[in-house]
C-alpha atoms as a PDB file:
ATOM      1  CA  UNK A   1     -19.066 -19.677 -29.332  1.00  0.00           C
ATOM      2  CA  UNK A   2     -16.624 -18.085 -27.190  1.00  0.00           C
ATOM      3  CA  UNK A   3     -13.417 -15.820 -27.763  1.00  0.00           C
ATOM      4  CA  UNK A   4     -10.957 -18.643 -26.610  1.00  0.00           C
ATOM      5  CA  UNK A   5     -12.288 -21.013 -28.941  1.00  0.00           C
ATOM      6  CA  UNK A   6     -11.275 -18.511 -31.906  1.00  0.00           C
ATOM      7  CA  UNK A   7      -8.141 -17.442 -30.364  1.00  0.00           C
ATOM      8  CA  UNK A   8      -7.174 -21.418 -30.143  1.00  0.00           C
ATOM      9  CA  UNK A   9      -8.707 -21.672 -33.649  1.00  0.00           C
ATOM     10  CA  UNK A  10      -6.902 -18.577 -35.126  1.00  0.00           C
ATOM     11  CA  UNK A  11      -3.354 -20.242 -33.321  1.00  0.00           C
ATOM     12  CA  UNK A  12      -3.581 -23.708 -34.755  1.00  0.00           C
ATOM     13  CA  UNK A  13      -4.593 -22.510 -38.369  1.00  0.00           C
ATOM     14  CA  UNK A  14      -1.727 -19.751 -38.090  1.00  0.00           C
ATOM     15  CA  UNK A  15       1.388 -22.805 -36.830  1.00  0.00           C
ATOM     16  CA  UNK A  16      -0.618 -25.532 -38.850  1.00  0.00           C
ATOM     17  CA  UNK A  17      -0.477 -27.170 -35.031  1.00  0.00           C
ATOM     18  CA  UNK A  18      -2.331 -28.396 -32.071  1.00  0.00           C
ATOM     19  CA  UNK A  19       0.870 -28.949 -30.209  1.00  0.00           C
ATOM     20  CA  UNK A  20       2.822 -25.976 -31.373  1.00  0.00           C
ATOM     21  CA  UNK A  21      -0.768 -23.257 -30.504  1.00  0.00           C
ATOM     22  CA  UNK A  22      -1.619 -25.156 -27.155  1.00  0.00           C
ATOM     23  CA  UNK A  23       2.569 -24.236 -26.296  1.00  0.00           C
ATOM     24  CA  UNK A  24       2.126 -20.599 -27.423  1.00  0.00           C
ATOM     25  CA  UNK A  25      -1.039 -20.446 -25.477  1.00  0.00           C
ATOM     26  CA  UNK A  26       0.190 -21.984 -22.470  1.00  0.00           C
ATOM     27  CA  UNK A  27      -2.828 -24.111 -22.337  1.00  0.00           C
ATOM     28  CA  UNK A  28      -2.771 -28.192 -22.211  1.00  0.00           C
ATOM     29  CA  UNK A  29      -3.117 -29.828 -25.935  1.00  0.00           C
ATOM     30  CA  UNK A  30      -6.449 -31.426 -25.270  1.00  0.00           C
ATOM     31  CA  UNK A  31      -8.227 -28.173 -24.278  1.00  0.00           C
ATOM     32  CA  UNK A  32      -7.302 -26.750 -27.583  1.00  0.00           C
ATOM     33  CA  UNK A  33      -8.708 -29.623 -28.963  1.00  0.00           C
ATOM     34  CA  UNK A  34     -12.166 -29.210 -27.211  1.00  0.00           C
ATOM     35  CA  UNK A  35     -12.095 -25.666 -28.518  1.00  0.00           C
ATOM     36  CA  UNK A  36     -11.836 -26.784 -32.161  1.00  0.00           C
ATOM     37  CA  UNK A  37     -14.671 -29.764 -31.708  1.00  0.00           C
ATOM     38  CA  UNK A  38     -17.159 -27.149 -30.132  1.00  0.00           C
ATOM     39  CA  UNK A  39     -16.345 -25.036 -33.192  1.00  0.00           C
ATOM     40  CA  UNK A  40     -17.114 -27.310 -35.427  1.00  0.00           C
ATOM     41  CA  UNK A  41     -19.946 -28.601 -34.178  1.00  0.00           C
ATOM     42  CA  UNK A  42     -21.606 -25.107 -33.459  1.00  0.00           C
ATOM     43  CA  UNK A  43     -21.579 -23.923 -36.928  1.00  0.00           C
ATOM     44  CA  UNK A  44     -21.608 -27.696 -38.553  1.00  0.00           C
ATOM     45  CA  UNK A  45     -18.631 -27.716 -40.392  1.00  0.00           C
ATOM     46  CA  UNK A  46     -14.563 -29.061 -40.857  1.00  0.00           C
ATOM     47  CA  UNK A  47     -12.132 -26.828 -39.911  1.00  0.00           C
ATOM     48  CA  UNK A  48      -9.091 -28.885 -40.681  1.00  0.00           C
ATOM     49  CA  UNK A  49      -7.931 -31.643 -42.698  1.00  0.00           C
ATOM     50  CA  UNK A  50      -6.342 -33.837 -40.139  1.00  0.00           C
ATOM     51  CA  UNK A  51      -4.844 -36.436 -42.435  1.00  0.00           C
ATOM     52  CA  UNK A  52      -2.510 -34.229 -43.989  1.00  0.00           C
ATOM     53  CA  UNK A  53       0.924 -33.411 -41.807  1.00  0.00           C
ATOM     54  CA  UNK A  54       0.982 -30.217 -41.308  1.00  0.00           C
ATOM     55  CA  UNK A  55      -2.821 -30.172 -40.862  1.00  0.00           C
ATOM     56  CA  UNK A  56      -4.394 -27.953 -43.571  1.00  0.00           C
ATOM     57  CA  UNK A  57      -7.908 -25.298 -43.448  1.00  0.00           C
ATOM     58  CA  UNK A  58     -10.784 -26.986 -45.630  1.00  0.00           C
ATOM     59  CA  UNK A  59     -12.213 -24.024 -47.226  1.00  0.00           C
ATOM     60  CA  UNK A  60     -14.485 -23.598 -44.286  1.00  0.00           C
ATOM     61  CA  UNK A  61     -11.551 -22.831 -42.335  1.00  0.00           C
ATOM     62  CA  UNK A  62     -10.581 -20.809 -44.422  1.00  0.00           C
ATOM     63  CA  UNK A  63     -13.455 -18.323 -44.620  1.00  0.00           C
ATOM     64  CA  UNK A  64     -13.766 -18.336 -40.642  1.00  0.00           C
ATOM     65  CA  UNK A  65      -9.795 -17.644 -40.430  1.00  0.00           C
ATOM     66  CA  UNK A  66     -10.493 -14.435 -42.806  1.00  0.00           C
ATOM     67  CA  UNK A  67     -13.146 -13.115 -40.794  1.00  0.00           C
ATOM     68  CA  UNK A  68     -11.491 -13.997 -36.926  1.00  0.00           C
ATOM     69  CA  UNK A  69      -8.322 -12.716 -37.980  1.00  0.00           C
ATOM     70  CA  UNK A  70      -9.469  -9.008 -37.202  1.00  0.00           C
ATOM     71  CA  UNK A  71     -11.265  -9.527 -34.263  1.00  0.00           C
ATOM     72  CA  UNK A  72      -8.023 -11.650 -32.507  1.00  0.00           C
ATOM     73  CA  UNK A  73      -5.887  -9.118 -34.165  1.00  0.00           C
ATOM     74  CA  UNK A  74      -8.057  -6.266 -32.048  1.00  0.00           C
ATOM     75  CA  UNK A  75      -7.443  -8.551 -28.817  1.00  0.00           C
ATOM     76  CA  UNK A  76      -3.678  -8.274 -29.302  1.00  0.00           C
ATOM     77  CA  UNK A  77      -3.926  -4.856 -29.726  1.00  0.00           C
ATOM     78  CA  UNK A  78      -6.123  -3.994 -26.411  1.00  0.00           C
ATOM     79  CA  UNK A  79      -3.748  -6.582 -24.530  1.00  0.00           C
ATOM     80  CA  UNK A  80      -1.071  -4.131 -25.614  1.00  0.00           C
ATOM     81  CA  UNK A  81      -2.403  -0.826 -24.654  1.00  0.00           C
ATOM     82  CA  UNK A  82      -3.579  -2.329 -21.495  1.00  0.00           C
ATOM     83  CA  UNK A  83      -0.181  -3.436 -21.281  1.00  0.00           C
ATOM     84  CA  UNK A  84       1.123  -0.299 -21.947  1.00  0.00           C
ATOM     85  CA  UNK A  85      -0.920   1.747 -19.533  1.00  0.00           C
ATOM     86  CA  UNK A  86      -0.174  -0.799 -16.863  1.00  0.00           C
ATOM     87  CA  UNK A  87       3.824   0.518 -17.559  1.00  0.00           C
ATOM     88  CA  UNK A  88       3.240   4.058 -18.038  1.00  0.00           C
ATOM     89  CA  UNK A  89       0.625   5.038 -15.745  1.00  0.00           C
ATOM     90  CA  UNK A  90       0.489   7.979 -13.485  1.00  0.00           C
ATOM     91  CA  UNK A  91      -1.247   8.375 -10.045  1.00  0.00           C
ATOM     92  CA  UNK A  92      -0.893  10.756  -7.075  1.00  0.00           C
ATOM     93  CA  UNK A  93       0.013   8.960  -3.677  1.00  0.00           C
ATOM     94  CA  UNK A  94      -0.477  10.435   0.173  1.00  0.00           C
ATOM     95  CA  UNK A  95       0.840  10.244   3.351  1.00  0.00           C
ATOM     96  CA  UNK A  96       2.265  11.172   6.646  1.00  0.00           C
ATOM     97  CA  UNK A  97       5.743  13.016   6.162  1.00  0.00           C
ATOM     98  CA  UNK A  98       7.189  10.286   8.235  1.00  0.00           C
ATOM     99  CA  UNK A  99       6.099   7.520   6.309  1.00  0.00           C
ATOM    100  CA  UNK A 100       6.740   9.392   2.670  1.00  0.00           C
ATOM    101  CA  UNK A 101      10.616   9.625   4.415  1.00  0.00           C
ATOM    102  CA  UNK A 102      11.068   6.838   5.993  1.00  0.00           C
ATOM    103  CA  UNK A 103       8.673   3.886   5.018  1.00  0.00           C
ATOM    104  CA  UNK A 104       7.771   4.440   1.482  1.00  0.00           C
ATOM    105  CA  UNK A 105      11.270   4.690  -0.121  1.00  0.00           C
ATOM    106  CA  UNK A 106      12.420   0.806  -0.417  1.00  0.00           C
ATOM    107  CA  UNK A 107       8.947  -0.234  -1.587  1.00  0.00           C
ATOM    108  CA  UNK A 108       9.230   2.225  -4.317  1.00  0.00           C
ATOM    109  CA  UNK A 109      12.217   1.645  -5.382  1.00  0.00           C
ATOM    110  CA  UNK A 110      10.709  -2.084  -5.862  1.00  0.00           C
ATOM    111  CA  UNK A 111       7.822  -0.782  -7.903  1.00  0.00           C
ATOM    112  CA  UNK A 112       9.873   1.424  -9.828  1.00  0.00           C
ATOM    113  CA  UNK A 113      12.597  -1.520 -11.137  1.00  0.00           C
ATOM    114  CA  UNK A 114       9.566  -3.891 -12.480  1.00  0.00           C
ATOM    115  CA  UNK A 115       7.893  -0.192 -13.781  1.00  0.00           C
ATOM    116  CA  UNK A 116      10.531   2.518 -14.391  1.00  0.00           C
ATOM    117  CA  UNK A 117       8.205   4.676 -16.743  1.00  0.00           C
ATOM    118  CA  UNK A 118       5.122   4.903 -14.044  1.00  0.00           C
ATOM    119  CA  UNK A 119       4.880   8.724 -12.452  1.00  0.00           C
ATOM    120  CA  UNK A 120       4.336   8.585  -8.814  1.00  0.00           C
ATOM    121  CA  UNK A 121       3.186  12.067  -7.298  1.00  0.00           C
ATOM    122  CA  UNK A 122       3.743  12.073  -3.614  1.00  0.00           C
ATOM    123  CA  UNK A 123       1.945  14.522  -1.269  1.00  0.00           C
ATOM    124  CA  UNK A 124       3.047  14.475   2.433  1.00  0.00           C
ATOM    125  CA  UNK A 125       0.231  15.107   4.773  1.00  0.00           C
ATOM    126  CA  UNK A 126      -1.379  14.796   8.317  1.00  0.00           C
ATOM    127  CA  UNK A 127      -4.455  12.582   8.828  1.00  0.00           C
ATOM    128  CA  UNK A 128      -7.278  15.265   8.191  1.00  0.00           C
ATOM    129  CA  UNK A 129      -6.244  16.758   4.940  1.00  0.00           C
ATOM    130  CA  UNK A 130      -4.894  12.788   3.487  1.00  0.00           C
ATOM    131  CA  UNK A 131      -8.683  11.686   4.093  1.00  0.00           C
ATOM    132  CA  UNK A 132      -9.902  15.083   2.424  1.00  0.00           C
ATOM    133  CA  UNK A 133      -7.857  14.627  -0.511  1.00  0.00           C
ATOM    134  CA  UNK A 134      -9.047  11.181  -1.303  1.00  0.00           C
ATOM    135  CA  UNK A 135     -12.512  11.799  -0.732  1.00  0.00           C
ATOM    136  CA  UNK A 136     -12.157  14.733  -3.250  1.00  0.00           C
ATOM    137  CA  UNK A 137     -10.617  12.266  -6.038  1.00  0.00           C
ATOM    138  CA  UNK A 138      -7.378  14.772  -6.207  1.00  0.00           C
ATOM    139  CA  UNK A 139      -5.191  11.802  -4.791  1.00  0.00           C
ATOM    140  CA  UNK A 140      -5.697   8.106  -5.836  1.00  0.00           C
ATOM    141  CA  UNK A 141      -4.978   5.969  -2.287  1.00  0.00           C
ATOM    142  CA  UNK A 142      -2.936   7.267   0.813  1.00  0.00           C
ATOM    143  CA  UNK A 143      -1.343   5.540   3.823  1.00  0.00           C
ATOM    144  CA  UNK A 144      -2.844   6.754   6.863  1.00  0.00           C
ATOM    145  CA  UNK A 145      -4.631   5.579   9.614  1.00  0.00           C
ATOM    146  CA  UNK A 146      -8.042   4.571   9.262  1.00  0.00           C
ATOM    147  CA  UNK A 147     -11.013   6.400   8.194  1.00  0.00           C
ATOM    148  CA  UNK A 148     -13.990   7.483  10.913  1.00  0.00           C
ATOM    149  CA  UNK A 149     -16.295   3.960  11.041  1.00  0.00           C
ATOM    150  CA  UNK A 150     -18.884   6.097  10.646  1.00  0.00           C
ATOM    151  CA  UNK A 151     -17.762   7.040   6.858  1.00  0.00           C
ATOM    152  CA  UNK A 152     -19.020   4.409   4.426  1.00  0.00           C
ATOM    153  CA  UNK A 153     -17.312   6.516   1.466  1.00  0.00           C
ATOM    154  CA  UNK A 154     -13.880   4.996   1.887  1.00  0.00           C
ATOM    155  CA  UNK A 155     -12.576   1.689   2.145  1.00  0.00           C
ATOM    156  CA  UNK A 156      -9.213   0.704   4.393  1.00  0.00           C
ATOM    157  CA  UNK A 157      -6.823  -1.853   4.268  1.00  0.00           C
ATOM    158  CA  UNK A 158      -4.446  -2.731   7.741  1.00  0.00           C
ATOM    159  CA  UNK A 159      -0.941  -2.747   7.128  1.00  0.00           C
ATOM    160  CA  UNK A 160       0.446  -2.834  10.413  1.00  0.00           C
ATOM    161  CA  UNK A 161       0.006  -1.832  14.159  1.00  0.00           C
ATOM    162  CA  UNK A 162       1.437   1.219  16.364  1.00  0.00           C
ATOM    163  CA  UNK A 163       1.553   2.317  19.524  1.00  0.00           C
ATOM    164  CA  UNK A 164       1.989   5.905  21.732  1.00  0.00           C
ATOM    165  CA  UNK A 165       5.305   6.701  22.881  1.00  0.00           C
ATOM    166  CA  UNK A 166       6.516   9.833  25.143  1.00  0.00           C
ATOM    167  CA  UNK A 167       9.882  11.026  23.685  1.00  0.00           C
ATOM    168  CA  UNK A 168      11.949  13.387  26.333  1.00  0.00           C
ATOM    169  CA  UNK A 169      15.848  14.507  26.218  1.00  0.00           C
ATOM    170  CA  UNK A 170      18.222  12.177  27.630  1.00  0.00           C
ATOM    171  CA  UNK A 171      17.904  11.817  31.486  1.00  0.00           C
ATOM    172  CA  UNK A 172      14.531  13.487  31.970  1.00  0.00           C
ATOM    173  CA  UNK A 173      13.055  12.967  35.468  1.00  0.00           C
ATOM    174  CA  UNK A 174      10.063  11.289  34.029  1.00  0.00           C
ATOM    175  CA  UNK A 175      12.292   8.503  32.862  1.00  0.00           C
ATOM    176  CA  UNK A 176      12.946   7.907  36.613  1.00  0.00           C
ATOM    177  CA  UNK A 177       9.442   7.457  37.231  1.00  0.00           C
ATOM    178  CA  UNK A 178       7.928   3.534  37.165  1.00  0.00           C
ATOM    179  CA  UNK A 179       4.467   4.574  36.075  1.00  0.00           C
ATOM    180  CA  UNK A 180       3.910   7.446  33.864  1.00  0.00           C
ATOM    181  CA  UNK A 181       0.448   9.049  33.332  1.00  0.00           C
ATOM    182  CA  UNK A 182      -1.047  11.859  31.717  1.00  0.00           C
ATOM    183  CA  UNK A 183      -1.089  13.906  34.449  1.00  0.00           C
ATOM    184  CA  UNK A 184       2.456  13.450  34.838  1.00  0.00           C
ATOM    185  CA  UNK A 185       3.119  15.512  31.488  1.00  0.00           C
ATOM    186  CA  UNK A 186       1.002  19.014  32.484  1.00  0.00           C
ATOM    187  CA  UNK A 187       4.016  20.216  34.436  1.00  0.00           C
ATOM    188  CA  UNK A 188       6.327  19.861  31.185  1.00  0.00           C
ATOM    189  CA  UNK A 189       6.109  21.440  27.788  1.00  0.00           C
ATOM    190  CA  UNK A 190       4.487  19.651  25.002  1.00  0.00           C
ATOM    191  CA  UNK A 191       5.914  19.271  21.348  1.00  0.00           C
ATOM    192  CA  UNK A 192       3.565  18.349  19.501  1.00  0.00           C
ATOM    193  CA  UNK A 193       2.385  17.124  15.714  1.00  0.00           C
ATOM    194  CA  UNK A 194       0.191  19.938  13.819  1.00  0.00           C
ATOM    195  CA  UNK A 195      -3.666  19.555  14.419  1.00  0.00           C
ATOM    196  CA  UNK A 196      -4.892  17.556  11.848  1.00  0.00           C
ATOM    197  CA  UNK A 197      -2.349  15.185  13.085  1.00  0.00           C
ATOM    198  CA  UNK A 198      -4.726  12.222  14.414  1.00  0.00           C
ATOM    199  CA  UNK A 199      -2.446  11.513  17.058  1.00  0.00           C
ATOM    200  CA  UNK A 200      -2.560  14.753  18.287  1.00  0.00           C
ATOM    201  CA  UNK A 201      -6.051  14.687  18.081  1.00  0.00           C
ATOM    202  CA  UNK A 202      -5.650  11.426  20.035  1.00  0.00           C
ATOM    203  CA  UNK A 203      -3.296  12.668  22.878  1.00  0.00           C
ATOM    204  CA  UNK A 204      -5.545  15.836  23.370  1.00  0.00           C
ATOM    205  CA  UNK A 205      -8.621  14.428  23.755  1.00  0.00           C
ATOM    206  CA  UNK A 206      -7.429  12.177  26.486  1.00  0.00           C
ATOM    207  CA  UNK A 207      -5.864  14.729  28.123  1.00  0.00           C
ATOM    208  CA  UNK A 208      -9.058  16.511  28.140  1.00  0.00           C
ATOM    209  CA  UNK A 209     -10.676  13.373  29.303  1.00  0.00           C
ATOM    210  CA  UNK A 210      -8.548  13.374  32.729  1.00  0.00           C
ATOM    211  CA  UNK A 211      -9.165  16.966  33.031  1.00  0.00           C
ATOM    212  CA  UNK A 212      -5.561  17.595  32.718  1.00  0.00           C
ATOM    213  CA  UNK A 213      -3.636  21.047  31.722  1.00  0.00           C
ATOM    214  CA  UNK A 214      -1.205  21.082  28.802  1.00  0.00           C
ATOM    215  CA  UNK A 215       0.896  23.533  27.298  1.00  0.00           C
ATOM    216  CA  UNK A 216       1.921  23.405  23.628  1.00  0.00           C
ATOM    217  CA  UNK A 217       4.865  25.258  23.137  1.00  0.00           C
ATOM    218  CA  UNK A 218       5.765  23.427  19.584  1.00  0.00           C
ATOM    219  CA  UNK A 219       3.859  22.363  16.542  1.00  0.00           C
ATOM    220  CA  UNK A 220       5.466  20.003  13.500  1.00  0.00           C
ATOM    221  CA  UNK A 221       4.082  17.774  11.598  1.00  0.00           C
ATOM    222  CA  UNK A 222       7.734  16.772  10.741  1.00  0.00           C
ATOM    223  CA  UNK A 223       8.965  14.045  13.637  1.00  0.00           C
ATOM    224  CA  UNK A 224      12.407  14.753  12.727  1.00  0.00           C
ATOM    225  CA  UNK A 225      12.089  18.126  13.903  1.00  0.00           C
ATOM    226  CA  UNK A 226      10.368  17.424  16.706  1.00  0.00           C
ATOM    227  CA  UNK A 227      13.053  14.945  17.593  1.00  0.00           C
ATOM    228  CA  UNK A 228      15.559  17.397  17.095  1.00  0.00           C
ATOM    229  CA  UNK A 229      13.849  20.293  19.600  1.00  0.00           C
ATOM    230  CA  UNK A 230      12.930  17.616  22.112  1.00  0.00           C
ATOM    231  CA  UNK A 231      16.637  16.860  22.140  1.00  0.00           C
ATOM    232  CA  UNK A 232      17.314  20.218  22.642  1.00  0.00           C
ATOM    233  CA  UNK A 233      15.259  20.179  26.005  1.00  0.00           C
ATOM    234  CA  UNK A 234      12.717  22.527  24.723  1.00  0.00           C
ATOM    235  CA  UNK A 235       9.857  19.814  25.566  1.00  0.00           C
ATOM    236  CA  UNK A 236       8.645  16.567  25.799  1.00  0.00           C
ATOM    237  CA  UNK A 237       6.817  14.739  22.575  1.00  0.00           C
ATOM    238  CA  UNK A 238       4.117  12.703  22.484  1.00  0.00           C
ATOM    239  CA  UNK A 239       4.725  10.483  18.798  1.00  0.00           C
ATOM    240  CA  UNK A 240       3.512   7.683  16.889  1.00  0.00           C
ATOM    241  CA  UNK A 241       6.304   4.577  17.903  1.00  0.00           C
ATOM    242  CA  UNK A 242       6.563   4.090  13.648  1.00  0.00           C
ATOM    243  CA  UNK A 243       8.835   7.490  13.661  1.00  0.00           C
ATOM    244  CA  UNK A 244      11.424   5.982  15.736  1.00  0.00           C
ATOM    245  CA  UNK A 245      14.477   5.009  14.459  1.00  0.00           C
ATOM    246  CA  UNK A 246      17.475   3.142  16.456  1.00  0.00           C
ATOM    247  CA  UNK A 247      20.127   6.294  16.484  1.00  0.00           C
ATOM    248  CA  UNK A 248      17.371   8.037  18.342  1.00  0.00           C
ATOM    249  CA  UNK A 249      18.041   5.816  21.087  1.00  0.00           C
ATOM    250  CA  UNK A 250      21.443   7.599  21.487  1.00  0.00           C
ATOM    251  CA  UNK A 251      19.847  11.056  21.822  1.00  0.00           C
ATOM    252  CA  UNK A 252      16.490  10.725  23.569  1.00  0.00           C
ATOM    253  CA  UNK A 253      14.602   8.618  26.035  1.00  0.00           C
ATOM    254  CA  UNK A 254      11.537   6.821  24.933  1.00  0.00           C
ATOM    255  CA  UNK A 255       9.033   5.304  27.184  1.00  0.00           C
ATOM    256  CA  UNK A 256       5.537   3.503  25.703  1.00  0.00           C
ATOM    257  CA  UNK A 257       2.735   4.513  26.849  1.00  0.00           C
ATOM    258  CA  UNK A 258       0.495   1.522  25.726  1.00  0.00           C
ATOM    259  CA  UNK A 259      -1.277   1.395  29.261  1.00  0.00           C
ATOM    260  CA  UNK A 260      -2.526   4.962  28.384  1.00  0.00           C
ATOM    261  CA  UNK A 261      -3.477   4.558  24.662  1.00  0.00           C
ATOM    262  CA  UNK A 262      -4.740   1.704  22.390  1.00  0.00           C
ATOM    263  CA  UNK A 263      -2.746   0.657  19.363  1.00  0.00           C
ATOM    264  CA  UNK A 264      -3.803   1.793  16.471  1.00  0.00           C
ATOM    265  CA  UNK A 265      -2.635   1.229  12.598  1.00  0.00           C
ATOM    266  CA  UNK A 266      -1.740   2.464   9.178  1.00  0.00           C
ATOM    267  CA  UNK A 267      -3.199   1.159   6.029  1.00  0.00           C
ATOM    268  CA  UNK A 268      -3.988   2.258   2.451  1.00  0.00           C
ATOM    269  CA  UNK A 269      -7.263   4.062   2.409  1.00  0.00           C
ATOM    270  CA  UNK A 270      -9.003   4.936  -1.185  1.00  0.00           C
ATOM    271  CA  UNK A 271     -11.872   6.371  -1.936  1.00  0.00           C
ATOM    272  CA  UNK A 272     -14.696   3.178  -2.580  1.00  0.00           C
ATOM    273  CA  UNK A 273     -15.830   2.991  -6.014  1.00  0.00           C
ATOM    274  CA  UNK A 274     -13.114   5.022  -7.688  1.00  0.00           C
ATOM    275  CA  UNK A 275     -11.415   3.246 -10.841  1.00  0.00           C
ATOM    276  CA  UNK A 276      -8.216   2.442  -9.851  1.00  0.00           C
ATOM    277  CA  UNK A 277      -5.467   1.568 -12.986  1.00  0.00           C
ATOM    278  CA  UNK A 278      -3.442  -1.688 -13.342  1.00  0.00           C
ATOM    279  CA  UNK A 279      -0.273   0.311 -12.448  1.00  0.00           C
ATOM    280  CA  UNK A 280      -2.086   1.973  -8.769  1.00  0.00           C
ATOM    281  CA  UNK A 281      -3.510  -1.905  -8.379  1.00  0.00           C
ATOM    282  CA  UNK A 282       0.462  -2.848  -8.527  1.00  0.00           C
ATOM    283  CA  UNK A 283       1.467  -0.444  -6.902  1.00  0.00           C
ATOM    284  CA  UNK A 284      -0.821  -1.225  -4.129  1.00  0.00           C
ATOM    285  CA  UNK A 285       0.592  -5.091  -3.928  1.00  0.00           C
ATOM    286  CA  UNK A 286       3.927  -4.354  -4.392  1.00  0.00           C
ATOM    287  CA  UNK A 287       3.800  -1.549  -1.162  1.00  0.00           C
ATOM    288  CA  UNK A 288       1.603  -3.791   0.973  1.00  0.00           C
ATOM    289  CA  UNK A 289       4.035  -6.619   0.524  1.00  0.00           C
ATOM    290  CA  UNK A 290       6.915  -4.606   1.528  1.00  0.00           C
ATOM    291  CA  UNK A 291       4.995  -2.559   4.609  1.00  0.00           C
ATOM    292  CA  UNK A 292       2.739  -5.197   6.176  1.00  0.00           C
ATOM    293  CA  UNK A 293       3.377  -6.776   9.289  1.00  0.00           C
ATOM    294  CA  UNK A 294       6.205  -3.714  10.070  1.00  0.00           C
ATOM    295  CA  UNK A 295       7.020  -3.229  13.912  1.00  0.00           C
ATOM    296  CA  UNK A 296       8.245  -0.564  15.594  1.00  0.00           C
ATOM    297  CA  UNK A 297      10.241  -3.061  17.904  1.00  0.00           C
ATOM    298  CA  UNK A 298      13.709  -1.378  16.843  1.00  0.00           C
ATOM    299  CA  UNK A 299      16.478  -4.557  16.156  1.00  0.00           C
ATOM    300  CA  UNK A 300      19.932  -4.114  18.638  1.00  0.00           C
ATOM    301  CA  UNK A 301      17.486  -2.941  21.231  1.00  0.00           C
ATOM    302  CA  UNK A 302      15.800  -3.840  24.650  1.00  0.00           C
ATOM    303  CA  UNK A 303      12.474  -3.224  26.040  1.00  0.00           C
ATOM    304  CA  UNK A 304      12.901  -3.346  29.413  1.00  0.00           C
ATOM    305  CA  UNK A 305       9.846  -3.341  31.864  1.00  0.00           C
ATOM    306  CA  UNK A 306       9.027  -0.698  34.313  1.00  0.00           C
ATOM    307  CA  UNK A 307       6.067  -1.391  35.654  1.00  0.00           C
ATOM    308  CA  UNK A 308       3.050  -1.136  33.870  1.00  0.00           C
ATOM    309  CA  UNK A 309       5.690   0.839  31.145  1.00  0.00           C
ATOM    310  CA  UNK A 310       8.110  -0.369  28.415  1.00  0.00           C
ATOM    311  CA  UNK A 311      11.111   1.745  28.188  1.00  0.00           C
ATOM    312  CA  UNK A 312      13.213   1.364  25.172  1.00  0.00           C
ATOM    313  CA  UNK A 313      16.935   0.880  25.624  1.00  0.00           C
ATOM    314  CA  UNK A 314      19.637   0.864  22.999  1.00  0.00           C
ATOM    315  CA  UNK A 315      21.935  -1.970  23.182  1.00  0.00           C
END
């Protein structure tokens, strides 16, 4: 005997119909059918008078309606609180400042029109403290780059690709040069992402790497910022291409710098084994479907080549 034989059961003996309970259930009429048959010929009895229109219970039926009705009664009931919970969930969320300003609105203003009574906390932060927090259960899932391969406590899943772009004021001498290294940036000062940034801790370790001399003279974690003192002329930044936006074309000069650094990529990282509720599993789907596959290749503009370089070039 199984559950979907008695809900089938408990359906047909409510409408008096096969038809009319296979329709309700969204299931084909001869599957309900086969659930009434194995019924009957588990506990060896008649459930319905099929001669009569509107079928009818024999007493038989009867008795086993009486006692199913509680138990498919307590079904509906779990199928609502699930349902409920699914709708009025709450879960904390992490991730870069850029990405909780830039990336993460449209996809949750999606999530939030299907489920407008779910409380999302959002916590902007770096790399470092994003992986502490889900490792410590204190957030549920955060969009970040991906865990050490070393640390078998958190899963990842790759939403899409970024590169390693130098961002200087508008006609810079380095954006006269045709192939920009590392070494070309120790003359210049640096503005760069705080420390548990992992692009900083990217850009610093290479630099250490070639054995060449840098000198910090800004810290943000906050790109816009950093935009805004690079256009100043204070410095020169070294940023993740995702934090570019096309009116930043009309204020700085960008240049790749994939021949120096690999790509690299964001994802949703959660801690493996935690439960995670209906509403963080939709939330999940919903986000992924609106931030996989995303580019950094800004529309209205050309990459023209330079070399071994790509510079970017507003239209």
């Amino acid at each position: 005997m199984e559950l979907r034989q008695l809900i089938s059961f408990y359906h047909v003996a409510r409408l008096r119909s096969v038809s009319k309970a296979a329709r309700t259930l969204e299931l084909g009429q001869p599957t309900v059918t086969t659930h009434l048959r194995k019924l009957e010929d588990e506990f060896d009895i008649v459930l319905f008078d099929r001669i009569k229109r509107p079928i009818q219970l024999t007493s038989e039926g009867s008795t086993l309606l009486e006692l199913v009705t509680p138990v498919i009664q307590a079904v509906d009931t779990l199928k609502t609180q699930m349902d409920y919970s699914e709708r009025r969930g709450s879960f904390v969320v992490g991730a870069y400042p850029d990405l909780v300003m830039h990336h993460l609105p449209p996809g949750i203003q999606v999530y939030r029109n299907s489920y407008p009574d779910v409380r999302i906390q959002l916590m902007a932060r770096p790399y470092t403290p994003l992986l502490r927090l889900v490792k410590s259960g204190e957030i549920d899932l955060a969009f970040c780059a991906p865990p050490p391969i070393d640390d078998a406590s958190l899963e990842f899943r790759e939403l899409f690709k970024f590169d390693i772009v130098l961002m200087t004021p508008l006609n810079h001498p380095l954006l006269q040069r045709t192939n920009i290294m590392l070494s070309d940036l120790s003359p210049w000062p640096l503005i760069l992402s705080g420390p548990e940034s992992l692009t900083r801790q990217k850009v610093e370790q290479e630099l250490r790497d070639r054995g060449v001399s840098w000198d910090v003279v800004l810290s943000l974690d906050d790109t816009e910022s950093i935009k805004r003192y690079v256009e100043t002329g204070m410095g020169i930044a070294v940023c993740a291409d995702f934090t570019l936006h096309q009116q930043d074309l009309n204020r700085l000069g960008v240049v790749r710098l994939d021949h120096v650094f690999e790509s690299s990529v964001i994802g949703i990282c959660t801690l493996k084994g935690k439960f995670l509720g209906q509403a963080v599993r939709n939330f999940i789907d919903v986000l992924s479907d609106e931030m996989r596959g995303f580019h950094a290749n800004l529309v209205g503009c050309d990459i023209i080549e330079v070399g071994s370089q790509a510079k970017v070039k507003a239209n």
